[in-house]
PDB file of N, CA and C in Angstrom:
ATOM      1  N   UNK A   1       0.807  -1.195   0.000  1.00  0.00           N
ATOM      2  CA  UNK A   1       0.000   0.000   0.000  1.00  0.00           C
ATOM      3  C   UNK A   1       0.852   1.262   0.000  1.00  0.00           C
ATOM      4  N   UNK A   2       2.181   1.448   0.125  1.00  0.00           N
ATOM      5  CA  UNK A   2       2.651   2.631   0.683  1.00  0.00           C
ATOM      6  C   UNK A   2       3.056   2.644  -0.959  1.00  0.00           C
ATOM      7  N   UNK A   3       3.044   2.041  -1.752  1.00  0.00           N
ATOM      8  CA  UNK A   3       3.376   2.168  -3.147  1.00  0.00           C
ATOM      9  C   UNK A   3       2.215   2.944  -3.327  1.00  0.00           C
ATOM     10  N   UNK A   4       1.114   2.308  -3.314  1.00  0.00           N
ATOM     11  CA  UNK A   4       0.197   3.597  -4.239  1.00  0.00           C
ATOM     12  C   UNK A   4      -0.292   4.528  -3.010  1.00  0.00           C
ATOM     13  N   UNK A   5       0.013   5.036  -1.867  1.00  0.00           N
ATOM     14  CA  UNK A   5      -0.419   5.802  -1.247  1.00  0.00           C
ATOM     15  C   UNK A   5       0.845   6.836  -0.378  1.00  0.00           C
ATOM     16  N   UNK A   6       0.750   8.004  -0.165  1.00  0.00           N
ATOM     17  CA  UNK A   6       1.863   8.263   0.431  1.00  0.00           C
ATOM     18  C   UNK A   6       1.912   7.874   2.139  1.00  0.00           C
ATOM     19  N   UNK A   7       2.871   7.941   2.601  1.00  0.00           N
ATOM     20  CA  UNK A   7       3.690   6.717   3.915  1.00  0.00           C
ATOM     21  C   UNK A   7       2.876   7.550   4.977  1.00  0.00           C
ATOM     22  N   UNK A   8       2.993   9.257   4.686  1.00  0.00           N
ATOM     23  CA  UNK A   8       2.069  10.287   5.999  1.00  0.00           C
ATOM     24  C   UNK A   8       0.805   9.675   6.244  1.00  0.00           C
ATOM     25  N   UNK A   9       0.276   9.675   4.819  1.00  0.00           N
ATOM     26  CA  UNK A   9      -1.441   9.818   4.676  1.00  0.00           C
ATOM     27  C   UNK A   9      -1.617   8.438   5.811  1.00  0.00           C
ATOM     28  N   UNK A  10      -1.024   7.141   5.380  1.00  0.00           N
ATOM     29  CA  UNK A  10      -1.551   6.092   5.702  1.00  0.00           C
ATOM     30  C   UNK A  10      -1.374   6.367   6.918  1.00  0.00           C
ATOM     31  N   UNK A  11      -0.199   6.651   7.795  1.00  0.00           N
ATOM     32  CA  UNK A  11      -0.042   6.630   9.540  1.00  0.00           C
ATOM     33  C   UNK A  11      -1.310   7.430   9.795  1.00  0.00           C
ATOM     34  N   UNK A  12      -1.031   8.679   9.018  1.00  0.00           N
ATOM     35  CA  UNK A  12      -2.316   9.498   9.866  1.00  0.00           C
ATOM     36  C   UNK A  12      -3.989   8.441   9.934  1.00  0.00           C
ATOM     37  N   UNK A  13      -4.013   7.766   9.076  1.00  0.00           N
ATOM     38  CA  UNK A  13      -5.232   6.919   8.873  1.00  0.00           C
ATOM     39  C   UNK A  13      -5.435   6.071  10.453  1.00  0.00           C
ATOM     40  N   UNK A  14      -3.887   5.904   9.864  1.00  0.00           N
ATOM     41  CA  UNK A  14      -3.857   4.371  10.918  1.00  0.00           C
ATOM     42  C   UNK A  14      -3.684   4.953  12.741  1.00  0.00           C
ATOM     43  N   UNK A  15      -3.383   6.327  12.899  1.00  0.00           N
ATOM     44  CA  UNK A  15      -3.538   6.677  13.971  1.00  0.00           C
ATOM     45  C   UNK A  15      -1.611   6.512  14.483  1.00  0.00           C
ATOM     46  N   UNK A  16      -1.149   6.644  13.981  1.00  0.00           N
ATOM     47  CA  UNK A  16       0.688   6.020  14.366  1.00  0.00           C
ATOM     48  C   UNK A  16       1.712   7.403  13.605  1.00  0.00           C
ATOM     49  N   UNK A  17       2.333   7.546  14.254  1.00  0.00           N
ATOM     50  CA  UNK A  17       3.557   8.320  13.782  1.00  0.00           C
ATOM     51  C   UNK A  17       4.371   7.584  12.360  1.00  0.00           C
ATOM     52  N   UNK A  18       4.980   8.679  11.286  1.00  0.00           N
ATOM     53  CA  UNK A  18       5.585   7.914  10.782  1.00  0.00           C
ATOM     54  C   UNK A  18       7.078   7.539  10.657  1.00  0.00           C
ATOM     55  N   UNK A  19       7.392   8.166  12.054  1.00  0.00           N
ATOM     56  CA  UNK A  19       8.725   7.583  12.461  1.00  0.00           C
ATOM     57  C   UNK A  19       8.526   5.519  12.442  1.00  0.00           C
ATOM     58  N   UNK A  20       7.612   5.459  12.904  1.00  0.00           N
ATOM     59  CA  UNK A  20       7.218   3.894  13.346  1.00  0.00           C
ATOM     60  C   UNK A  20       7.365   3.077  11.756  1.00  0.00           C
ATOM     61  N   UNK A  21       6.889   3.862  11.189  1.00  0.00           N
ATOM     62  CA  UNK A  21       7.314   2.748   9.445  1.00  0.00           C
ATOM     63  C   UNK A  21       8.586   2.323   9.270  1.00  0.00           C
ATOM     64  N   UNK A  22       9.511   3.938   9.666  1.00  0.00           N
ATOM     65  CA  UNK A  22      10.742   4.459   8.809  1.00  0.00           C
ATOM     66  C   UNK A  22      11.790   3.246  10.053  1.00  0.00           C
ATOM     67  N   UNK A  23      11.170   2.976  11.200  1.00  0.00           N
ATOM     68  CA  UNK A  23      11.685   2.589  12.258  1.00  0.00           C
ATOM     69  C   UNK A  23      12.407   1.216  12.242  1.00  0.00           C
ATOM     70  N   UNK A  24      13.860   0.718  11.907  1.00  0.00           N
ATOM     71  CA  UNK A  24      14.486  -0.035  12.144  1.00  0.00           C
ATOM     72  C   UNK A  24      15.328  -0.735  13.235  1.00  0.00           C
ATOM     73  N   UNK A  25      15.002  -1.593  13.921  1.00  0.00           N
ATOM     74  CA  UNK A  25      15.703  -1.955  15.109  1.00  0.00           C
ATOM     75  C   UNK A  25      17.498  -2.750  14.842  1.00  0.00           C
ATOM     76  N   UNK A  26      18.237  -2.136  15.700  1.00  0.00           N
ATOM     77  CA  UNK A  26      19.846  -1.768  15.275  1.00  0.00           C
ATOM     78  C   UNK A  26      20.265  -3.247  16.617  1.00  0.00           C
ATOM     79  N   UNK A  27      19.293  -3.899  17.032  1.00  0.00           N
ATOM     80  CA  UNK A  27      19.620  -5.053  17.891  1.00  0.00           C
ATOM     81  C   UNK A  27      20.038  -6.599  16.900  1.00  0.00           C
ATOM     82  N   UNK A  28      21.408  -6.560  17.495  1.00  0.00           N
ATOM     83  CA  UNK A  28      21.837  -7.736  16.580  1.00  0.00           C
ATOM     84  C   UNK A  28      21.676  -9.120  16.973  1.00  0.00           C
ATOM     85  N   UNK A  29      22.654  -9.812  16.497  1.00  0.00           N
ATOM     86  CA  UNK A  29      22.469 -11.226  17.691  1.00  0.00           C
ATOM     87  C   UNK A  29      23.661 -11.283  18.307  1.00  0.00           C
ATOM     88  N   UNK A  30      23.263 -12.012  19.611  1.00  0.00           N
ATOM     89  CA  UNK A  30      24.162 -11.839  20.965  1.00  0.00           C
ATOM     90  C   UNK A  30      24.523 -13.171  20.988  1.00  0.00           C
ATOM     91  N   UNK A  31      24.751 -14.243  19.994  1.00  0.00           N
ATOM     92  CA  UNK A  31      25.135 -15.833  20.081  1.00  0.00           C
ATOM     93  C   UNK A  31      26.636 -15.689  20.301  1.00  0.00           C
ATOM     94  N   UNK A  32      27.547 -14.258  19.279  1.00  0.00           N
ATOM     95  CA  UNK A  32      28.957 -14.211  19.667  1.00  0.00           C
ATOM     96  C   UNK A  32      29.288 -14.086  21.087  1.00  0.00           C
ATOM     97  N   UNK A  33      28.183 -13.107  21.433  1.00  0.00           N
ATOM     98  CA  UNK A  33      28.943 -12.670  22.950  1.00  0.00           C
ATOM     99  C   UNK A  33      28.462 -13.330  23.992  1.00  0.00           C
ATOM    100  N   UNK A  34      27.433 -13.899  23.800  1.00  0.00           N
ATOM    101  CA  UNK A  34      26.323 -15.272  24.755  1.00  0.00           C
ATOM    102  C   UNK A  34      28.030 -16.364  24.826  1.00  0.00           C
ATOM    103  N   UNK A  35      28.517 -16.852  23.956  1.00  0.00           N
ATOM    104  CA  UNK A  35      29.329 -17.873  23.742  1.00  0.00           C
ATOM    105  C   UNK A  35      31.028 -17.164  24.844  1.00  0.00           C
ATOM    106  N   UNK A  36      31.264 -16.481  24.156  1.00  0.00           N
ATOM    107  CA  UNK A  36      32.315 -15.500  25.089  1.00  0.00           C
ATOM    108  C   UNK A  36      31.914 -15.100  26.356  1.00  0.00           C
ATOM    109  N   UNK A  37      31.141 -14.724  26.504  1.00  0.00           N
ATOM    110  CA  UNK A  37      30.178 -15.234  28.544  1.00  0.00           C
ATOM    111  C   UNK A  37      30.515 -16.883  28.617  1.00  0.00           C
ATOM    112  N   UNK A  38      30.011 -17.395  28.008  1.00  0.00           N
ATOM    113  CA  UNK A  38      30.338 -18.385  28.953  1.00  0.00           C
ATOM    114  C   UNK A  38      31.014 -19.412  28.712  1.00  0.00           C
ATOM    115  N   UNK A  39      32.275 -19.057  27.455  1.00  0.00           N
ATOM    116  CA  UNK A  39      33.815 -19.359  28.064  1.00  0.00           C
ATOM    117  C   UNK A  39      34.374 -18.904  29.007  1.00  0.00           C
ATOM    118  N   UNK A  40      34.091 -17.845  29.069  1.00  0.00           N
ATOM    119  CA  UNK A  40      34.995 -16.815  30.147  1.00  0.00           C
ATOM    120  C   UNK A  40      34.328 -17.423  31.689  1.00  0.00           C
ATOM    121  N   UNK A  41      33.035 -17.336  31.964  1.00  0.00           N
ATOM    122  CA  UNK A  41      32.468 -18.146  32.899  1.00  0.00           C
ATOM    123  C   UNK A  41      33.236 -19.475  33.709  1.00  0.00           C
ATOM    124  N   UNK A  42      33.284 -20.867  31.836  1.00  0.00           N
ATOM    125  CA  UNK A  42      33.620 -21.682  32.503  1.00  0.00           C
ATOM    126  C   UNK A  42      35.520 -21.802  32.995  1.00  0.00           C
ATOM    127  N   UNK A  43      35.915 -20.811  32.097  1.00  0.00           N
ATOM    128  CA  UNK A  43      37.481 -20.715  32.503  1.00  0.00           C
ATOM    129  C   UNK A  43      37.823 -19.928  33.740  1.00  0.00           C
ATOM    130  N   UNK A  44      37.027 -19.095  34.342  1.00  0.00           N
ATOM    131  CA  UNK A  44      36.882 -18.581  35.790  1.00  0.00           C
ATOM    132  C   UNK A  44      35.227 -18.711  35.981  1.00  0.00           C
ATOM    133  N   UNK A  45      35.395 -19.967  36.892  1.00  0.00           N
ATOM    134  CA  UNK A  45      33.751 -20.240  37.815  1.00  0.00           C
ATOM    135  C   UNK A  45      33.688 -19.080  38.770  1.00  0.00           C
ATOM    136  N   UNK A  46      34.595 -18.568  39.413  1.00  0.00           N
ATOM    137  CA  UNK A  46      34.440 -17.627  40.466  1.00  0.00           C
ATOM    138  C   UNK A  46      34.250 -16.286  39.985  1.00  0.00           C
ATOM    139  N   UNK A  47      33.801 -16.008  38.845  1.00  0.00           N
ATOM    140  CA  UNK A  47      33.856 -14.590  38.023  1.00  0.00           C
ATOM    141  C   UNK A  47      32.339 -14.378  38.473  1.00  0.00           C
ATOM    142  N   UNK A  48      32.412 -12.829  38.607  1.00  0.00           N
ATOM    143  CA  UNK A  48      30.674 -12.151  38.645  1.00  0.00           C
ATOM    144  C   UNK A  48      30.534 -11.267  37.725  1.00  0.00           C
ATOM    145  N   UNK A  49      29.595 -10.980  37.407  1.00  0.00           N
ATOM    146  CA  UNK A  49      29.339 -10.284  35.895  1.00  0.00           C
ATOM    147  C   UNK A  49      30.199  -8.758  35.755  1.00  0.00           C
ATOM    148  N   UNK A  50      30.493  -8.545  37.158  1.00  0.00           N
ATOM    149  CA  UNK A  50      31.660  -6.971  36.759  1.00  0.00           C
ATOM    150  C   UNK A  50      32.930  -7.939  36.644  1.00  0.00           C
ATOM    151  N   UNK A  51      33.738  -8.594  36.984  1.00  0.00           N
ATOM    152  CA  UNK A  51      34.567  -9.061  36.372  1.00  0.00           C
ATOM    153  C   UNK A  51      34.832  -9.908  34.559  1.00  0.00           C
ATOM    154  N   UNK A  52      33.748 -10.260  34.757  1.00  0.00           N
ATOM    155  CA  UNK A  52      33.624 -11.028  32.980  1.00  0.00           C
ATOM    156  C   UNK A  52      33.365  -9.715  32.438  1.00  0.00           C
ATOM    157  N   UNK A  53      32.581  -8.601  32.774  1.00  0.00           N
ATOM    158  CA  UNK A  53      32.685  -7.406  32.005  1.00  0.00           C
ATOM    159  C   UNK A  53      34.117  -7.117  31.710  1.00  0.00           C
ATOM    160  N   UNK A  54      34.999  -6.979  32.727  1.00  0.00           N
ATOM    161  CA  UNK A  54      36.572  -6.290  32.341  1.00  0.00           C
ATOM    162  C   UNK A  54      37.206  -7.169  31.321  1.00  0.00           C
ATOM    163  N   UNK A  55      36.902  -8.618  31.786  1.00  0.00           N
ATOM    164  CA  UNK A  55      37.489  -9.746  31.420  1.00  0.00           C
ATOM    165  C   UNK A  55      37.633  -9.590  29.406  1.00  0.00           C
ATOM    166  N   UNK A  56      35.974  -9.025  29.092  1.00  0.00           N
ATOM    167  CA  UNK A  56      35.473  -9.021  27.937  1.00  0.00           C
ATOM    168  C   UNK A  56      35.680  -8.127  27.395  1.00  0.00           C
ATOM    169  N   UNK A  57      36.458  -6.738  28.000  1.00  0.00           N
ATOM    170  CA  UNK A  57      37.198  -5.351  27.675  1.00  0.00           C
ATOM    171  C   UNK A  57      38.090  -5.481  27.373  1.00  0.00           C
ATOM    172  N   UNK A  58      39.016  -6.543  28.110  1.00  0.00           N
ATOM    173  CA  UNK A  58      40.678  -7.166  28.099  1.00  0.00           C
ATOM    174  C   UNK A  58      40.800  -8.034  26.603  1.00  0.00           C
ATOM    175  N   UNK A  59      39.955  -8.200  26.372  1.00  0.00           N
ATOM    176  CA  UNK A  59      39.596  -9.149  25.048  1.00  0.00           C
ATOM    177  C   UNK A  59      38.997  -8.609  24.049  1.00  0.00           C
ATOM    178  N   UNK A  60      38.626  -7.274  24.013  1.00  0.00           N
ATOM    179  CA  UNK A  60      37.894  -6.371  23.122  1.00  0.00           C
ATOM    180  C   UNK A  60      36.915  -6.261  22.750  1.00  0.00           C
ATOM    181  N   UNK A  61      35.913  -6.998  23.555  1.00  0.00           N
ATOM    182  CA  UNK A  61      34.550  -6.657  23.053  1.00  0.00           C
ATOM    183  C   UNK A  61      34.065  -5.704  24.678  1.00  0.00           C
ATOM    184  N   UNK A  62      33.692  -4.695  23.505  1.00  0.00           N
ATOM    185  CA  UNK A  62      32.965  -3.907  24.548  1.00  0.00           C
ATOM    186  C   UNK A  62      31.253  -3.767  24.626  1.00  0.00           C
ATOM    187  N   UNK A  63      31.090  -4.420  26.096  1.00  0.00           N
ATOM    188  CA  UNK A  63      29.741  -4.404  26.377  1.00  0.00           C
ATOM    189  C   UNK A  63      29.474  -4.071  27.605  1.00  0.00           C
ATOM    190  N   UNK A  64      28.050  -3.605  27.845  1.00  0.00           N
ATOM    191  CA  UNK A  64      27.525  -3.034  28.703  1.00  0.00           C
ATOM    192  C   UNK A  64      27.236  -4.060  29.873  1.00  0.00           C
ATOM    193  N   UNK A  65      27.659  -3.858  30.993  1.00  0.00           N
ATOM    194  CA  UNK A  65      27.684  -4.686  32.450  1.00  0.00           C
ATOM    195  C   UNK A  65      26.656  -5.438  32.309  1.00  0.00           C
ATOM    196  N   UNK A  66      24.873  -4.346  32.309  1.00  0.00           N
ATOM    197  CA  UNK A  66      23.878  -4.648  32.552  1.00  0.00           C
ATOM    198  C   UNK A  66      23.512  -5.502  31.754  1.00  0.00           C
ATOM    199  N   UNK A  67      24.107  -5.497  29.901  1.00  0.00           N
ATOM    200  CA  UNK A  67      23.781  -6.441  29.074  1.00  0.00           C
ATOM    201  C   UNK A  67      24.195  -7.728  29.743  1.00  0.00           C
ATOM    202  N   UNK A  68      25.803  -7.993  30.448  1.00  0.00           N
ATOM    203  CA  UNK A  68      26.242  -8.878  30.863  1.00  0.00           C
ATOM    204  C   UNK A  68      25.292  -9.750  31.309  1.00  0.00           C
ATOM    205  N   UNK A  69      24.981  -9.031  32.634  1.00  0.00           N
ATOM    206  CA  UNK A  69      24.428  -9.209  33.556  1.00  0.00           C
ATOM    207  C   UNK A  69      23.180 -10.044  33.229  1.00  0.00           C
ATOM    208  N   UNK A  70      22.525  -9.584  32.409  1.00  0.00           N
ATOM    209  CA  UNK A  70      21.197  -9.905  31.780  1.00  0.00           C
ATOM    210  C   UNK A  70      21.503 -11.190  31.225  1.00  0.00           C
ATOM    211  N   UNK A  71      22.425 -11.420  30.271  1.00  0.00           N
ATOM    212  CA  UNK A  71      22.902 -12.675  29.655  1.00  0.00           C
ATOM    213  C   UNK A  71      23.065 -13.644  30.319  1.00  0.00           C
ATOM    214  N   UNK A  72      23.659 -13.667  31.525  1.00  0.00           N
ATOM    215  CA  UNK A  72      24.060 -14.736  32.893  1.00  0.00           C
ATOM    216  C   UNK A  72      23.160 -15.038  33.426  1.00  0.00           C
ATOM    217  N   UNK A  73      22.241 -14.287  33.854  1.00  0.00           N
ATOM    218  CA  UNK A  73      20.964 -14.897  34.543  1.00  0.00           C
ATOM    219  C   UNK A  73      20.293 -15.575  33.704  1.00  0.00           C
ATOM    220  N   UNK A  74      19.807 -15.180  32.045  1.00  0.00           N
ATOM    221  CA  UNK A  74      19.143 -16.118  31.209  1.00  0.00           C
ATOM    222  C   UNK A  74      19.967 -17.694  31.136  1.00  0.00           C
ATOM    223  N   UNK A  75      21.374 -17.156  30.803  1.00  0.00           N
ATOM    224  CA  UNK A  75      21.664 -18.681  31.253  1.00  0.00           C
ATOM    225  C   UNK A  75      21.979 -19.611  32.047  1.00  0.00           C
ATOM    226  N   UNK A  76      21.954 -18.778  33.251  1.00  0.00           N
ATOM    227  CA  UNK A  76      22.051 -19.525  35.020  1.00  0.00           C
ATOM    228  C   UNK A  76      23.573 -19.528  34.997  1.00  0.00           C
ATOM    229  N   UNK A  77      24.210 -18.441  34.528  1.00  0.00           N
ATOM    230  CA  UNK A  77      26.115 -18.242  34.870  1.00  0.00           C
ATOM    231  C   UNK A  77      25.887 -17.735  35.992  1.00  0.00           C
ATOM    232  N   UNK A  78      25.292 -17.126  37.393  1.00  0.00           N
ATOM    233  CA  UNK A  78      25.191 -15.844  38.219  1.00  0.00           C
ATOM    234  C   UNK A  78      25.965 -16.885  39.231  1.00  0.00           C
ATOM    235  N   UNK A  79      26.506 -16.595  39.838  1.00  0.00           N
ATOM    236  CA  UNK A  79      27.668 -17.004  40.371  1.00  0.00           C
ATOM    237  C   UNK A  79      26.991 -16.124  42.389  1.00  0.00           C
ATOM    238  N   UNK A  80      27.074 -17.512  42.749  1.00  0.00           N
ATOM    239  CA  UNK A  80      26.178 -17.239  44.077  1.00  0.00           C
ATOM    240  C   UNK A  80      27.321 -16.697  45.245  1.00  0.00           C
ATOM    241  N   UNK A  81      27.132 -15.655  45.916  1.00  0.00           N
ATOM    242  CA  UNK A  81      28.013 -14.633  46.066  1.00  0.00           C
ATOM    243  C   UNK A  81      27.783 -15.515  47.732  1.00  0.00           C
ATOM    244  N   UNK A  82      29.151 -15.474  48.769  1.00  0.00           N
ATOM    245  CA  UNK A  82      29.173 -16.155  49.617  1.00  0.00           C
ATOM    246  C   UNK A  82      29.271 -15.353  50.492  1.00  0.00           C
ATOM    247  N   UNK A  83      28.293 -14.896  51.382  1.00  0.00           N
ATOM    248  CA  UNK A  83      28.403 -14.108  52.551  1.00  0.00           C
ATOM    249  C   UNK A  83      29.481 -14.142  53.676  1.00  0.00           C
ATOM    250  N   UNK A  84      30.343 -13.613  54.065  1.00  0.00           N
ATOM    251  CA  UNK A  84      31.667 -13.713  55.393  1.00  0.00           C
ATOM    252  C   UNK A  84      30.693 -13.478  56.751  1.00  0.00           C
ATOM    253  N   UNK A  85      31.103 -14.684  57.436  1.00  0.00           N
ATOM    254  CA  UNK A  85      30.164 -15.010  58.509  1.00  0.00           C
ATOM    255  C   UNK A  85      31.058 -15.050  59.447  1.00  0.00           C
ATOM    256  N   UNK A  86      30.912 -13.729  60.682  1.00  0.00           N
ATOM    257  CA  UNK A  86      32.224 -13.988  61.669  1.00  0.00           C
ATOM    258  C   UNK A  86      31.989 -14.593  62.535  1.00  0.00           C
ATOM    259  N   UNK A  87      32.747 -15.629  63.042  1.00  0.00           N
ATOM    260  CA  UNK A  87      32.177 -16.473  64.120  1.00  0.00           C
ATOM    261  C   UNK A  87      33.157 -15.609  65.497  1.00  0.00           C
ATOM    262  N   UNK A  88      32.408 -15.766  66.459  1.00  0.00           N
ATOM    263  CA  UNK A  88      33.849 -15.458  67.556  1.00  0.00           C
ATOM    264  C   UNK A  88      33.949 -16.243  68.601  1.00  0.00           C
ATOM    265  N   UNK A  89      35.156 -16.365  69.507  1.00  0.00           N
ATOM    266  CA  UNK A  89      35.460 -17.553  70.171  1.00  0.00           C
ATOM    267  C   UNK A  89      34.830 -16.699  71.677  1.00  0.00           C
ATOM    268  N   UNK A  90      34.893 -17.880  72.379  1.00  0.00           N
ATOM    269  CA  UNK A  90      34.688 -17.176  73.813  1.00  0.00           C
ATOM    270  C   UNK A  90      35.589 -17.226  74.470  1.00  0.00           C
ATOM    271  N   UNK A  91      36.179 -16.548  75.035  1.00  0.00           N
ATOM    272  CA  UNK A  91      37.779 -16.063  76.108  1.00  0.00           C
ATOM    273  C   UNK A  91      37.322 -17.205  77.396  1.00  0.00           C
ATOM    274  N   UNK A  92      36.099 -16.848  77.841  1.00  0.00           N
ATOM    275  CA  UNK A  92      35.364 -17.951  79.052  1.00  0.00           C
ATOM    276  C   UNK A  92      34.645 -19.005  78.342  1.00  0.00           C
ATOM    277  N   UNK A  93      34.905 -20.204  78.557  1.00  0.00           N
ATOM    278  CA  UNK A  93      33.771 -20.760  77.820  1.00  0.00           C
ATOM    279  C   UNK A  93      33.004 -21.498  78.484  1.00  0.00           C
ATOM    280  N   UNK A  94      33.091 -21.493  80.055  1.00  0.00           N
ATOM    281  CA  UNK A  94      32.090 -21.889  80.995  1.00  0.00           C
ATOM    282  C   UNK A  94      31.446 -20.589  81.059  1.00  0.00           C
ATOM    283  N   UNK A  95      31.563 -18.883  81.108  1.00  0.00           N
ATOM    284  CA  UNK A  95      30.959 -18.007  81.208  1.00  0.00           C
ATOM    285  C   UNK A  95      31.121 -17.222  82.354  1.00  0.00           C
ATOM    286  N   UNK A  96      32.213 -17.918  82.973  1.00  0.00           N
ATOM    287  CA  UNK A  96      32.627 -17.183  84.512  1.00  0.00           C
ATOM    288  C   UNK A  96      33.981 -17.185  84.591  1.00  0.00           C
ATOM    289  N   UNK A  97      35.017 -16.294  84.921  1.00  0.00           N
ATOM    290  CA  UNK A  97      36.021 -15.531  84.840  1.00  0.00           C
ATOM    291  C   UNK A  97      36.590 -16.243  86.187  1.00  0.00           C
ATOM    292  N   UNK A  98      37.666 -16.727  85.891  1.00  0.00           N
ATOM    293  CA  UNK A  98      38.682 -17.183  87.542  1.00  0.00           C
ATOM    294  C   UNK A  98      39.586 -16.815  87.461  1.00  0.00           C
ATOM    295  N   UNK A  99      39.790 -15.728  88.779  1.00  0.00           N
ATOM    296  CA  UNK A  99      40.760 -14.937  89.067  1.00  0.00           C
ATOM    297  C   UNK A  99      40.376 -13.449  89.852  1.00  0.00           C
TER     298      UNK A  99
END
């Protein structure tokens, strides 16, 4: 239709801007960098997504953390972060002081 009609007329018809025709999405595929996550993953298990970010800077692809980030959780790379748990001893360990 945009052959025999001009591209304005029809949006205005259709109720839509005609940025939305002209509108091409610039999102590629992420199978290169999906695959480079998770080499880098399995060659450091202890990596969290800000490190495989640098990791993937050091190596030249530059990407965005949050993309990282996003990628690892779809494929269950998230790397379960281990809380430091201080234990402390007791000086008394009956609870009463002699002396």
């Amino acid at each position: 239709m945009a052959a025999e009609y001009p591209v304005r007329l029809l949006c205005e018809r259709l109720a839509c801007a005609p940025t939305s025709y002209y509108y091409r999405s610039e999102g590629g595929d992420d199978t290169e960098l999906r695959e480079l996550i998770e080499q880098i993953a399995l060659e450091f298990p202890c990596y969290g997504y800000r490190r495989i970010t640098v990791e993937l800077r050091r190596r030249g692809v530059v990407a965005n953390h949050k993309r990282v980030l996003r990628m690892m959780r779809e494929e269950n790379l998230v790397v379960q972060v281990k809380r430091y748990v201080r234990t402390t001893v007791r000086l008394w360990p009956l609870g009463c002081r002699n002396g």
